[in-house]
PDB file of N, CA and C in Angstrom:
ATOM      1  N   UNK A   1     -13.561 -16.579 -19.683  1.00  0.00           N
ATOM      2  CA  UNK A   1     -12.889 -16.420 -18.418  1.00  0.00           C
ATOM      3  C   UNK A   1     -13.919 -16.330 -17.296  1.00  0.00           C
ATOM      4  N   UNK A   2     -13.466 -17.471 -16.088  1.00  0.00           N
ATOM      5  CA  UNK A   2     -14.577 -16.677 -15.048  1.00  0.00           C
ATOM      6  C   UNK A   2     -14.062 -15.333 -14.081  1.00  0.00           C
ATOM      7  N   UNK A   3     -15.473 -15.291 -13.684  1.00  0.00           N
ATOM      8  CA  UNK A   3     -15.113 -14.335 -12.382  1.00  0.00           C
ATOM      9  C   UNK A   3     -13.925 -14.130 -11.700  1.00  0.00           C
ATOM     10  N   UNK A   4     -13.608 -15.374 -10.913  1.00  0.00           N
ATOM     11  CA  UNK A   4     -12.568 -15.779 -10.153  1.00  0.00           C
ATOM     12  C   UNK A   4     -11.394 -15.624 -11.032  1.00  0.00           C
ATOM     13  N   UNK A   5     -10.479 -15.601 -12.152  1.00  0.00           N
ATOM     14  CA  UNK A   5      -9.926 -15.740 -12.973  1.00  0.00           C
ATOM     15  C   UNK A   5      -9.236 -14.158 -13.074  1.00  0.00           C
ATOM     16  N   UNK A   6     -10.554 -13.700 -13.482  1.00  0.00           N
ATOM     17  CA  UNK A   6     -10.535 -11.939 -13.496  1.00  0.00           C
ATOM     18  C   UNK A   6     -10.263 -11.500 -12.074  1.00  0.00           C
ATOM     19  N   UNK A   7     -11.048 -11.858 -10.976  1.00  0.00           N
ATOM     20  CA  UNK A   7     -10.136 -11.328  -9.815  1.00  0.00           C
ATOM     21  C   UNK A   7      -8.687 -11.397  -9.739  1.00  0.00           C
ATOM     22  N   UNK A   8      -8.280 -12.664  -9.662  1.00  0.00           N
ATOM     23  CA  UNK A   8      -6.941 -13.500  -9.822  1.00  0.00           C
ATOM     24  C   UNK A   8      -6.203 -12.526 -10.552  1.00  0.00           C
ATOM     25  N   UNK A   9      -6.371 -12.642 -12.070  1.00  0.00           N
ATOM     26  CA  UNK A   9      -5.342 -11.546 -12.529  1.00  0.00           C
ATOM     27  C   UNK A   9      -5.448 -10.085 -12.279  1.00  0.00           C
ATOM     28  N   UNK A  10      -6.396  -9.654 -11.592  1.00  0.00           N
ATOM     29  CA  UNK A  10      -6.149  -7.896 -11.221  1.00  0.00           C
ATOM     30  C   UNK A  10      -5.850  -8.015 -10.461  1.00  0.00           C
ATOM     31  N   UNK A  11      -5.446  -8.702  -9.189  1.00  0.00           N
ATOM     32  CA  UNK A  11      -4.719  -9.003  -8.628  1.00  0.00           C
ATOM     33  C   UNK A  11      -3.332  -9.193  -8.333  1.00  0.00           C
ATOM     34  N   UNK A  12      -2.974  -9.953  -9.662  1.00  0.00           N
ATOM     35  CA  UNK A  12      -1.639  -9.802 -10.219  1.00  0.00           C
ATOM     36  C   UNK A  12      -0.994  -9.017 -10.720  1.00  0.00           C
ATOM     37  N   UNK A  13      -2.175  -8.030 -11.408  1.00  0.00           N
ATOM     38  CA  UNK A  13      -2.153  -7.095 -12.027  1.00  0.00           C
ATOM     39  C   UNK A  13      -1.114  -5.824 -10.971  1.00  0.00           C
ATOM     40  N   UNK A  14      -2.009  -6.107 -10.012  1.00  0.00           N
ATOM     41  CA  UNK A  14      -1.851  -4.965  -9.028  1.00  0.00           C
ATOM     42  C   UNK A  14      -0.721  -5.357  -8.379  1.00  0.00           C
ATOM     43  N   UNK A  15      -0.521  -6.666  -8.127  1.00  0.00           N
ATOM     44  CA  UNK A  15       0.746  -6.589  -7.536  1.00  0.00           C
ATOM     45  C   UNK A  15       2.424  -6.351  -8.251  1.00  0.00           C
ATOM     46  N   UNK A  16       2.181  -6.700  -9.649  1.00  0.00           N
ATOM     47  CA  UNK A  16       2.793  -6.267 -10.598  1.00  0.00           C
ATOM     48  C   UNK A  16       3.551  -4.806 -10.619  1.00  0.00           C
ATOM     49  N   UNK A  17       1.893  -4.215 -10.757  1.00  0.00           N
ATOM     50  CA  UNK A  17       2.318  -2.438 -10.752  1.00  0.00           C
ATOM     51  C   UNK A  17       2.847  -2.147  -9.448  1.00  0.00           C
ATOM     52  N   UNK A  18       2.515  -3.062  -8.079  1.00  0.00           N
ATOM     53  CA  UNK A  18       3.390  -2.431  -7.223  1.00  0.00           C
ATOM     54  C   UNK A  18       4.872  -2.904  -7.343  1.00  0.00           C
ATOM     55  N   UNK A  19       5.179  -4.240  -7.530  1.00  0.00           N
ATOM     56  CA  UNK A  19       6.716  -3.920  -7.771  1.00  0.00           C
ATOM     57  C   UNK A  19       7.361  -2.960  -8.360  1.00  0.00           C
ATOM     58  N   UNK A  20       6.449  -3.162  -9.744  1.00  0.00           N
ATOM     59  CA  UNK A  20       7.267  -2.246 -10.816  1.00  0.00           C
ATOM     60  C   UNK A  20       7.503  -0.878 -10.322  1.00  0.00           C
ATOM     61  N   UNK A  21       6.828  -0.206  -9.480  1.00  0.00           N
ATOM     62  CA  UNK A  21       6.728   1.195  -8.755  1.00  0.00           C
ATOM     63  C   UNK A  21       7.738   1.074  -7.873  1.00  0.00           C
ATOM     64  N   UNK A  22       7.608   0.021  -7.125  1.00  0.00           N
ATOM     65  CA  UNK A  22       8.911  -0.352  -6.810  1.00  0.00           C
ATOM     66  C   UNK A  22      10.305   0.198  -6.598  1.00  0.00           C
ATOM     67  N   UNK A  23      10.972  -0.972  -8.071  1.00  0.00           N
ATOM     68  CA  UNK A  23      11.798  -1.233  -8.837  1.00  0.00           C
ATOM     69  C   UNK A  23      12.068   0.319  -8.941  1.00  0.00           C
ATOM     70  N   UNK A  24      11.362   0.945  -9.593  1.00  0.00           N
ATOM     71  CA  UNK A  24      11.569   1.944 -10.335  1.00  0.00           C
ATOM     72  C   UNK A  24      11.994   3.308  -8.719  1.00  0.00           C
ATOM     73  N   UNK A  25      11.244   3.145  -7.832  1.00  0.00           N
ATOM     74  CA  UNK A  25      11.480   4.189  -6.988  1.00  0.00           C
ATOM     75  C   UNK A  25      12.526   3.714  -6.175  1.00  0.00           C
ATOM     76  N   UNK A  26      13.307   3.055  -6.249  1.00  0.00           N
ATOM     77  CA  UNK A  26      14.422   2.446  -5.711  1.00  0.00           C
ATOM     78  C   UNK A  26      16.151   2.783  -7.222  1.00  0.00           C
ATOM     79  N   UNK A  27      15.486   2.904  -8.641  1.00  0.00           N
ATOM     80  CA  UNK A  27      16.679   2.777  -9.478  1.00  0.00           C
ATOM     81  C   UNK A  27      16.502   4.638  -9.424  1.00  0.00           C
ATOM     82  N   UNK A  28      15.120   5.414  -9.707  1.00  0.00           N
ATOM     83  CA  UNK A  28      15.181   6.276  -9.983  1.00  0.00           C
ATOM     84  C   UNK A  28      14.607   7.032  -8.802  1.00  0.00           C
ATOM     85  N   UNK A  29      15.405   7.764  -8.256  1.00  0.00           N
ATOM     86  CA  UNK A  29      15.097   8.622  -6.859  1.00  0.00           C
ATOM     87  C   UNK A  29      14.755  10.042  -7.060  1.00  0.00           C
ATOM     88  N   UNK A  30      14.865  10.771  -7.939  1.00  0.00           N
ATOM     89  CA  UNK A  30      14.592  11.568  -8.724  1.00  0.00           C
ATOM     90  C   UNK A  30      13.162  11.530  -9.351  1.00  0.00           C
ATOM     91  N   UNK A  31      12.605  10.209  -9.811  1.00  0.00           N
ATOM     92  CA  UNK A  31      11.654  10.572 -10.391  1.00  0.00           C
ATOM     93  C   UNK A  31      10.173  10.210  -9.532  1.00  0.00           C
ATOM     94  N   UNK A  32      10.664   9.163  -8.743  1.00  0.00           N
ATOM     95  CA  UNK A  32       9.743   8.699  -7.533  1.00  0.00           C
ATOM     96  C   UNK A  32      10.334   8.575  -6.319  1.00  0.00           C
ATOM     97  N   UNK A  33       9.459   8.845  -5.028  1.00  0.00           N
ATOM     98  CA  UNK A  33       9.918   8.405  -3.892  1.00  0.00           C
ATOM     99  C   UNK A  33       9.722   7.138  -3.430  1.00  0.00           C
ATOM    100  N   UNK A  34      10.576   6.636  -2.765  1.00  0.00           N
ATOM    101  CA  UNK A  34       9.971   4.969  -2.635  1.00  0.00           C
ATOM    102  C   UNK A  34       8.943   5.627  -0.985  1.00  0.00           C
ATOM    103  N   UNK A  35       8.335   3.997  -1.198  1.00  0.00           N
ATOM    104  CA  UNK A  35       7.441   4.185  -0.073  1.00  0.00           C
ATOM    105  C   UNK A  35       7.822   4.053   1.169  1.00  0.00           C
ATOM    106  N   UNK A  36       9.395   4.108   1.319  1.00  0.00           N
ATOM    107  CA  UNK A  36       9.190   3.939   3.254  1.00  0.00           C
ATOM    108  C   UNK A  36       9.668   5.998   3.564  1.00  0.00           C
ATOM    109  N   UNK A  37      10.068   6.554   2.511  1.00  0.00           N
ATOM    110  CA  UNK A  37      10.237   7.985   2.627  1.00  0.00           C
ATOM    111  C   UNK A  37       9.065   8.756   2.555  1.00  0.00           C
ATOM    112  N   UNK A  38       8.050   8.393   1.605  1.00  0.00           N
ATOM    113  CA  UNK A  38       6.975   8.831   1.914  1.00  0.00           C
ATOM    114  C   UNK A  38       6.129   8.714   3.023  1.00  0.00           C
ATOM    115  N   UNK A  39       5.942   7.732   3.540  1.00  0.00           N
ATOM    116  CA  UNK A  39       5.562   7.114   4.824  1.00  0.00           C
ATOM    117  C   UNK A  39       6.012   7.945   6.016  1.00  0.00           C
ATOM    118  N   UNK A  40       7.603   7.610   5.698  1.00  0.00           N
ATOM    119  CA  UNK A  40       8.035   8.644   6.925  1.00  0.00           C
ATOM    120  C   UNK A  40       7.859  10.395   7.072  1.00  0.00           C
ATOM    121  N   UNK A  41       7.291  11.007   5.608  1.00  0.00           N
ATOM    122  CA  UNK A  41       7.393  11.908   5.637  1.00  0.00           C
ATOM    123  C   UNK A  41       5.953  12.167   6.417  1.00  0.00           C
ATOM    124  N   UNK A  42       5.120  11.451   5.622  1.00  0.00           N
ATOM    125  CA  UNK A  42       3.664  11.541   6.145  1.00  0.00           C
ATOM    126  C   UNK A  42       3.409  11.101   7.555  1.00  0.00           C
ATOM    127  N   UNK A  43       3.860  10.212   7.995  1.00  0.00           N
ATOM    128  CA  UNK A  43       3.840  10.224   9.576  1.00  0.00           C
ATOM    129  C   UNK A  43       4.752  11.132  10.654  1.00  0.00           C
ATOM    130  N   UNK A  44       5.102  12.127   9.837  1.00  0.00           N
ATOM    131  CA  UNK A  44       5.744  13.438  10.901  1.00  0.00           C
ATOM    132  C   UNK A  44       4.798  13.957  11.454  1.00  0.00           C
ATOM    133  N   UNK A  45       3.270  14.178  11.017  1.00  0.00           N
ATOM    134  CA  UNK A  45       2.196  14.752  11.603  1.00  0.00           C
ATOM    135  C   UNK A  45       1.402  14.026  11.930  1.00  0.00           C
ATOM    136  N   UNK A  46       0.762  14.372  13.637  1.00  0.00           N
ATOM    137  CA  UNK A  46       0.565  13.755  14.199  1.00  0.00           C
ATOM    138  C   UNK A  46      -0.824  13.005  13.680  1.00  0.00           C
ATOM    139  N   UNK A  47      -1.657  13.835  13.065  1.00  0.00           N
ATOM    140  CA  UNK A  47      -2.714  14.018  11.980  1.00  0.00           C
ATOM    141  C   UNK A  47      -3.286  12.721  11.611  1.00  0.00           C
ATOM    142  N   UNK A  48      -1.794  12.265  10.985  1.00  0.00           N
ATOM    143  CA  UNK A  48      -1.819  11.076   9.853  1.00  0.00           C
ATOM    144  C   UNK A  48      -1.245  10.051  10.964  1.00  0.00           C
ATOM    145  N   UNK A  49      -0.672  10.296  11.794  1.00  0.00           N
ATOM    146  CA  UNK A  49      -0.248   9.121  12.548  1.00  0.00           C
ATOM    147  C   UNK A  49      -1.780   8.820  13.241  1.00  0.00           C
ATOM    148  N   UNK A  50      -2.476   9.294  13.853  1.00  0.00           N
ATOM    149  CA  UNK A  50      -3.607   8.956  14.264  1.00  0.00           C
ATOM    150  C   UNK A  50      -4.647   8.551  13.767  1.00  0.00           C
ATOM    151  N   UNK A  51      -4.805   8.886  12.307  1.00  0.00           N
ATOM    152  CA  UNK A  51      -5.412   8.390  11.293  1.00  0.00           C
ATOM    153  C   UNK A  51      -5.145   6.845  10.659  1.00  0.00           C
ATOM    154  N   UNK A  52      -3.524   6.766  11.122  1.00  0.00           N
ATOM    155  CA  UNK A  52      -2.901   5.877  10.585  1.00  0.00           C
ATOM    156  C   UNK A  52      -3.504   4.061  11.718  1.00  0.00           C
ATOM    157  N   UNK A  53      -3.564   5.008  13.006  1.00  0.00           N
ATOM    158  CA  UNK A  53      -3.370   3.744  14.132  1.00  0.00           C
ATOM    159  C   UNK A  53      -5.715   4.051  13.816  1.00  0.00           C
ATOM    160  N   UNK A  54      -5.860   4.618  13.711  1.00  0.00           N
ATOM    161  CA  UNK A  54      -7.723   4.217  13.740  1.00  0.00           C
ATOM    162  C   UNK A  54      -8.006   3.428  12.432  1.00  0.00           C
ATOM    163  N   UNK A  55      -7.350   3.193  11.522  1.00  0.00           N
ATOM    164  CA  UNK A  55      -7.711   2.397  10.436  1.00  0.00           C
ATOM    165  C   UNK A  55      -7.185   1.226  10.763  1.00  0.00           C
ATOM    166  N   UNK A  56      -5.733   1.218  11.746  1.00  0.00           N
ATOM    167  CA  UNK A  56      -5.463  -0.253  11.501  1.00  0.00           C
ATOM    168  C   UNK A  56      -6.302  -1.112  12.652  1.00  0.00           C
ATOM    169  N   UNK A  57      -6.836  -0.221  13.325  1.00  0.00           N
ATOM    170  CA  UNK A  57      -7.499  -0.304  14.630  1.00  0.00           C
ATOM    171  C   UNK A  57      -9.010  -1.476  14.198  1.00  0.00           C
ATOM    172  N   UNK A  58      -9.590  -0.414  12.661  1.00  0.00           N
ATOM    173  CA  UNK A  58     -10.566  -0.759  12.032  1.00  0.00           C
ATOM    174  C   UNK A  58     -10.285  -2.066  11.633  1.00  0.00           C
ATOM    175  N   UNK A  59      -9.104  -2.217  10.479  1.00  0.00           N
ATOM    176  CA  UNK A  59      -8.744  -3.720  10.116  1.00  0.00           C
ATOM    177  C   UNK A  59      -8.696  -4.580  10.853  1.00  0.00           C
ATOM    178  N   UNK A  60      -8.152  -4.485  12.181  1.00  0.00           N
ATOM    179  CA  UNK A  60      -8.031  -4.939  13.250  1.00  0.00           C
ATOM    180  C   UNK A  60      -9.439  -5.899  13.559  1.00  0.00           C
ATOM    181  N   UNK A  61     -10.092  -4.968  13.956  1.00  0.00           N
ATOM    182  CA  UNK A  61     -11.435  -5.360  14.380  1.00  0.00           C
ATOM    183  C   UNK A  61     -12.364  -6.158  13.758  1.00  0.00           C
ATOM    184  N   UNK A  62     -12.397  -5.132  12.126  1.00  0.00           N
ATOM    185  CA  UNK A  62     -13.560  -6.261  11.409  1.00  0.00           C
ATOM    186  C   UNK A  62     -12.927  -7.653  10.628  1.00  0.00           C
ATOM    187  N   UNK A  63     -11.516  -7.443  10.635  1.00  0.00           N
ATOM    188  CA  UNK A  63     -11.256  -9.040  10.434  1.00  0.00           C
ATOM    189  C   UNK A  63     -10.140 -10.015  10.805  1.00  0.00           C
ATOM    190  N   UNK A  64      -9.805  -9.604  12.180  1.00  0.00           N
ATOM    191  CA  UNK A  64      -9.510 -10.346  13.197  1.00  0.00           C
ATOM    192  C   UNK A  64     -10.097 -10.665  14.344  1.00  0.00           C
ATOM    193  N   UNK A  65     -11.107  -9.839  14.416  1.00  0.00           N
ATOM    194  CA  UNK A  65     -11.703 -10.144  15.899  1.00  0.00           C
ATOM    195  C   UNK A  65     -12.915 -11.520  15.627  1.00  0.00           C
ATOM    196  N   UNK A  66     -13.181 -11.827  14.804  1.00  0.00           N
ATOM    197  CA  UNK A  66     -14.007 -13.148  14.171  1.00  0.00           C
ATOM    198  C   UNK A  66     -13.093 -14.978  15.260  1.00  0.00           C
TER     199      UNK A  66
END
């Protein structure tokens, strides 16, 4: 297998486990929270909201501003 190959599937890999986390925090609410409740819980403080806008600020910058 090359390199590229192995990226490729952890990749898939990963996007995999995020559906499946998903799937699952959407059938079972009880056992996971899905991610737009967590999100919202975590952006009640202002903390994380500001944390939230300087990272995208970062993404922003180092690979869009090119």
């Amino acid at each position: 297998m090359t390199e590229r190959a192995i990226v490729i599937a952890g990749f898939v890999a990963l996007l995999a486990l995020a559906l499946g986390l998903t799937a699952l925090a959407h059938l079972r609410r009880d056992l996971i929270a899905p991610l737009t409740e967590v999100a919202a819980a975590a952006l009640d403080h202002r903390s994380v909201r500001i944390l939230a806008v300087l990272c995208w600020a970062w993404l922003g910058w180092h690979f869009l501003a090119r």
